[in-house]
C-alpha atoms as a PDB file:
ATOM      1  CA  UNK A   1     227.730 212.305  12.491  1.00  0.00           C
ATOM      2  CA  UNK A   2     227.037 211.031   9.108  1.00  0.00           C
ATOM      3  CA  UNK A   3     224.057 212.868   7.278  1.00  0.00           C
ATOM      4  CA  UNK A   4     223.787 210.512   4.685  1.00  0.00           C
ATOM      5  CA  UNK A   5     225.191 210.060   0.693  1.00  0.00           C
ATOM      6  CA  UNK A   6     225.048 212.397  -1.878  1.00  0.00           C
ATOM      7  CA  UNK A   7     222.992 211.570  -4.415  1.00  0.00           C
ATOM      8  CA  UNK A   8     220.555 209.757  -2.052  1.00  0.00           C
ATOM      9  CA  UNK A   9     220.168 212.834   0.457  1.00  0.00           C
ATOM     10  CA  UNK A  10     219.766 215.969  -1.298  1.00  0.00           C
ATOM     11  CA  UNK A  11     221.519 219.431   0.441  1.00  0.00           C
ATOM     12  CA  UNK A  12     218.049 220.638   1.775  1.00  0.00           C
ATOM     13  CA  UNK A  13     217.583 217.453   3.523  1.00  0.00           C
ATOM     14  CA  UNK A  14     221.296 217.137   5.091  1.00  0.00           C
ATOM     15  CA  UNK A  15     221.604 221.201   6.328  1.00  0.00           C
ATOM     16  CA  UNK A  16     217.745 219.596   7.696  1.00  0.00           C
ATOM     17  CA  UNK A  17     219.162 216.997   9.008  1.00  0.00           C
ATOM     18  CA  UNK A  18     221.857 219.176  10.524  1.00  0.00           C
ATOM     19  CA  UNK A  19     219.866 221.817  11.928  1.00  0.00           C
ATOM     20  CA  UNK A  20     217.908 219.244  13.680  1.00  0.00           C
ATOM     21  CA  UNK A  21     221.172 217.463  15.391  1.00  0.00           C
ATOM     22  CA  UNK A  22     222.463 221.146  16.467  1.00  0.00           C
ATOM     23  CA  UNK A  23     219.415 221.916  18.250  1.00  0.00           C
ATOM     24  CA  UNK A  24     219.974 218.521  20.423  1.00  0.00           C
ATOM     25  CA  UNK A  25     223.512 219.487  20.858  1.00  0.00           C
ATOM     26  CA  UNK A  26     221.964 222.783  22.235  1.00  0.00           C
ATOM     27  CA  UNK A  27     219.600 221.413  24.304  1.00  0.00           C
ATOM     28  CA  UNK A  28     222.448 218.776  25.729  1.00  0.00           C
ATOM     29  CA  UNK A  29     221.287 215.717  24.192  1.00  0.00           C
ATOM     30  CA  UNK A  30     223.348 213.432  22.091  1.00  0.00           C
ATOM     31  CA  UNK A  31     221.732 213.379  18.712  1.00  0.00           C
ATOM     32  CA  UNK A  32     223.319 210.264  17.802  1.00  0.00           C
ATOM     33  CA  UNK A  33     222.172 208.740  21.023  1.00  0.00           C
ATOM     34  CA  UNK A  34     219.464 206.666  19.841  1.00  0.00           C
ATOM     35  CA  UNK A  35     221.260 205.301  16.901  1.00  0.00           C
ATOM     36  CA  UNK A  36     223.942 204.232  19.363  1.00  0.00           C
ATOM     37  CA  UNK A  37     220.999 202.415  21.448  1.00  0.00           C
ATOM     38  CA  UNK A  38     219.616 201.025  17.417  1.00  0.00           C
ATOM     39  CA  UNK A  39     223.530 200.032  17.404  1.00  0.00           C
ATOM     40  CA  UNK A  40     223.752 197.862  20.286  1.00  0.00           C
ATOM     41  CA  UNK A  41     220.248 195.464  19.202  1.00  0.00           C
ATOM     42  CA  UNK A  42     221.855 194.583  15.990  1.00  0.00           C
ATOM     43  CA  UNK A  43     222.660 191.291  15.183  1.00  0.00           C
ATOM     44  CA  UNK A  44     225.080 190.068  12.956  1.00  0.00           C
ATOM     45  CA  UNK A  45     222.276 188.725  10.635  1.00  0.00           C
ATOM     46  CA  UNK A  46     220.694 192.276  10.257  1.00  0.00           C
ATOM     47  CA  UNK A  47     224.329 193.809   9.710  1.00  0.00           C
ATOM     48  CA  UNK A  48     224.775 191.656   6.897  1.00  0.00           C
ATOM     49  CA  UNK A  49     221.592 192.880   5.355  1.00  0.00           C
ATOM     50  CA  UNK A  50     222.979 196.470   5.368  1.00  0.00           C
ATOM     51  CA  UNK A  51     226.290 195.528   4.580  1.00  0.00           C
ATOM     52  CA  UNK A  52     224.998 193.907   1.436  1.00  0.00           C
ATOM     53  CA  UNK A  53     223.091 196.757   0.726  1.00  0.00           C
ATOM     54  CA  UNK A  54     225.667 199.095   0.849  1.00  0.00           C
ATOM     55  CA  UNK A  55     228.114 197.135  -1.314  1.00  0.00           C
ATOM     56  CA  UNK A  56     225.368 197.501  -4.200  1.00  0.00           C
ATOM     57  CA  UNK A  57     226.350 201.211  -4.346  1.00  0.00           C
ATOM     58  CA  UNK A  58     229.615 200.623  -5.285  1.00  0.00           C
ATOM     59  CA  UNK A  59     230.460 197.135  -6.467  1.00  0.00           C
ATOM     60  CA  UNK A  60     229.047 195.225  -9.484  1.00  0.00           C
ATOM     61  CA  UNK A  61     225.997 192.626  -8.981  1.00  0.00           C
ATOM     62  CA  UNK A  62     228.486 189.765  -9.155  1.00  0.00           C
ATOM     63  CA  UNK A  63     230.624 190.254  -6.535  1.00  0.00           C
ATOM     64  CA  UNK A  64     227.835 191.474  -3.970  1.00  0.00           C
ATOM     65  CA  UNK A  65     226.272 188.225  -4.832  1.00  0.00           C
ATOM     66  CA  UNK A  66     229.921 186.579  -4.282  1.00  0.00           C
ATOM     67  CA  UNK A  67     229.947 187.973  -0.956  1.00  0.00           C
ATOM     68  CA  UNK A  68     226.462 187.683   0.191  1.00  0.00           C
ATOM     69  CA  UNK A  69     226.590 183.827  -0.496  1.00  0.00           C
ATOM     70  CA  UNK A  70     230.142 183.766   1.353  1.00  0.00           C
ATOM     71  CA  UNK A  71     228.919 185.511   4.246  1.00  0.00           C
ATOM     72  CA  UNK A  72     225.887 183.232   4.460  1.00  0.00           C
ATOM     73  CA  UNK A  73     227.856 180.073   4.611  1.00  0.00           C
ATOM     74  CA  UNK A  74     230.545 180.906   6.437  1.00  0.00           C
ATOM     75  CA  UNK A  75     229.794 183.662   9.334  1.00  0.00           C
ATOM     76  CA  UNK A  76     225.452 183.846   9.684  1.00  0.00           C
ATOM     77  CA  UNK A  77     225.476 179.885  10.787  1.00  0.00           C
ATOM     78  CA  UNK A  78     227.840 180.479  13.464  1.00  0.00           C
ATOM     79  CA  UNK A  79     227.305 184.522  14.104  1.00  0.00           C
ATOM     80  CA  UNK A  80     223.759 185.899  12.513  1.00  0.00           C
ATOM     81  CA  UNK A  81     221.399 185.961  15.911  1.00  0.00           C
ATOM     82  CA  UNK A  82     224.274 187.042  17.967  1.00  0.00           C
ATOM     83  CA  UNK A  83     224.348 191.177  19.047  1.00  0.00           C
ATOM     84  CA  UNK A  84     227.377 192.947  16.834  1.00  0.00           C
ATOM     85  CA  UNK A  85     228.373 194.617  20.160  1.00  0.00           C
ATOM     86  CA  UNK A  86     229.031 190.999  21.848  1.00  0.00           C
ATOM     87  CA  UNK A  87     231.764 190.340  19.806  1.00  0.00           C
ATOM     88  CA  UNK A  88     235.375 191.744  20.094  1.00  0.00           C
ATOM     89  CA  UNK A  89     238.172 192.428  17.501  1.00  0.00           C
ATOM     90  CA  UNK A  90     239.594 188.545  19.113  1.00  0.00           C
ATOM     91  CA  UNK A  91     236.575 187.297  17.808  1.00  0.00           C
ATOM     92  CA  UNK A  92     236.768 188.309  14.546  1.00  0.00           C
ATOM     93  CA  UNK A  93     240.151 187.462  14.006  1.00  0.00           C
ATOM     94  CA  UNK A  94     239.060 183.906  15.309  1.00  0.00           C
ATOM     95  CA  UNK A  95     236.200 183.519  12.390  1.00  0.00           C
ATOM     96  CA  UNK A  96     238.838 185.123  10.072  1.00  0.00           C
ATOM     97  CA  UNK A  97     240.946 181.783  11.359  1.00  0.00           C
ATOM     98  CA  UNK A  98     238.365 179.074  11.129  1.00  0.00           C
ATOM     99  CA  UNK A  99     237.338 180.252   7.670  1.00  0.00           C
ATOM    100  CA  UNK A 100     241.012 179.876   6.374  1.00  0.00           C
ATOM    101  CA  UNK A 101     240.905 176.484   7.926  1.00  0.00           C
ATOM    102  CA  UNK A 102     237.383 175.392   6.806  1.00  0.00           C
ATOM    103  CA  UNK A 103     238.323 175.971   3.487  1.00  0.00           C
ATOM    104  CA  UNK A 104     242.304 175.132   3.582  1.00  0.00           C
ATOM    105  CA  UNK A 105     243.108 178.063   2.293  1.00  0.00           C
ATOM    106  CA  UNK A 106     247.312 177.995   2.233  1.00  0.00           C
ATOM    107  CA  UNK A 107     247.644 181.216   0.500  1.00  0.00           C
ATOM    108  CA  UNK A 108     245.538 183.707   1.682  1.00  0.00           C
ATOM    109  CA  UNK A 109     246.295 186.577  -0.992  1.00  0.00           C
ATOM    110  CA  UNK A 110     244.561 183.587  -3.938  1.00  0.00           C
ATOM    111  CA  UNK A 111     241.108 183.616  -1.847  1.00  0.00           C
ATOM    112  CA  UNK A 112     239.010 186.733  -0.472  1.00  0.00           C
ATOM    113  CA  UNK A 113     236.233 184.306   1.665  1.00  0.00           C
ATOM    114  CA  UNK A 114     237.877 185.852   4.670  1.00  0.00           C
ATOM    115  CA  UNK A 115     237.946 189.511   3.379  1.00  0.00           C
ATOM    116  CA  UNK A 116     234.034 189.212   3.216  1.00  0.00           C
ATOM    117  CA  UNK A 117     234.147 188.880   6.817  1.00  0.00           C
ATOM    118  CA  UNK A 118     237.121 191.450   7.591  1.00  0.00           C
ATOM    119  CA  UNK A 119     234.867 194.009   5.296  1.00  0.00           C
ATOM    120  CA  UNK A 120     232.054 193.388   7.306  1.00  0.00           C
ATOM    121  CA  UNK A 121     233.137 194.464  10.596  1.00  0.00           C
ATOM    122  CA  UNK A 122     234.992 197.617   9.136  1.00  0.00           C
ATOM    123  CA  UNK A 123     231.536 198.223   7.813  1.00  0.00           C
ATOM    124  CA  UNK A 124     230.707 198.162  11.134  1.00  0.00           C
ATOM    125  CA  UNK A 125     232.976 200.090  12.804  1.00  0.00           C
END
């Protein structure tokens, strides 16, 4: 169970956080339970969102922008109302295909428009 990022959750909060969880535990209840049921409602379109977000903690504004714009034209026209938990790892791998092709892409290590999407799902995951 992830009790969020330092600096954005302070210790007090997390051993909160933690407390909380171990009483559910206690009590037999899941405590991750209802994000699993938050999980499975998600599209693709509002993973993205999150996705994006993350990335601004730990890339640079250009290449979040980079690969916001790549995931917009390549995966959320084909992908962005669907559920995340409809698709399967022969899915992805599909998209991962088309996008080579769409853009003729012979060399895959000169382009990263398909990483976007492979970071996505580990994202995920």
């Amino acid at each position: 169970m992830n009790l969020g990022n330092y600096p954005h959750v302070n210790l007090a909060t997390a051993r909160k956080k933690f407390h909380d969880a171990a009483s559910l535990v206690a009590d037999g209840t899941d405590p991750q339970g209802e994000l699993i049921q938050q999980t499975k409602e998600l599209t693709v379109s509002d993973l993205k969102t999150s996705y994006i977000k993350h990335c601004y903690t730990y890339l640079v504004d250009k290449s979040v922008k980079h690969q916001s714009r790549t995931l917009e034209k390549d995966l959320l026209p084909v992908w962005g109302d669907r559920p995340i938990t409809s698709i399967s790892q022969g899915n992805q791998r599909k998209m991962v295909d088309h996008t080579y092709r769409a853009h003729k892409i012979q060399d895959p290590s000169n382009n990263n428009k398909p990483l976007c999407n492979g970071r996505l799902y580990c994202f995920a995951s």
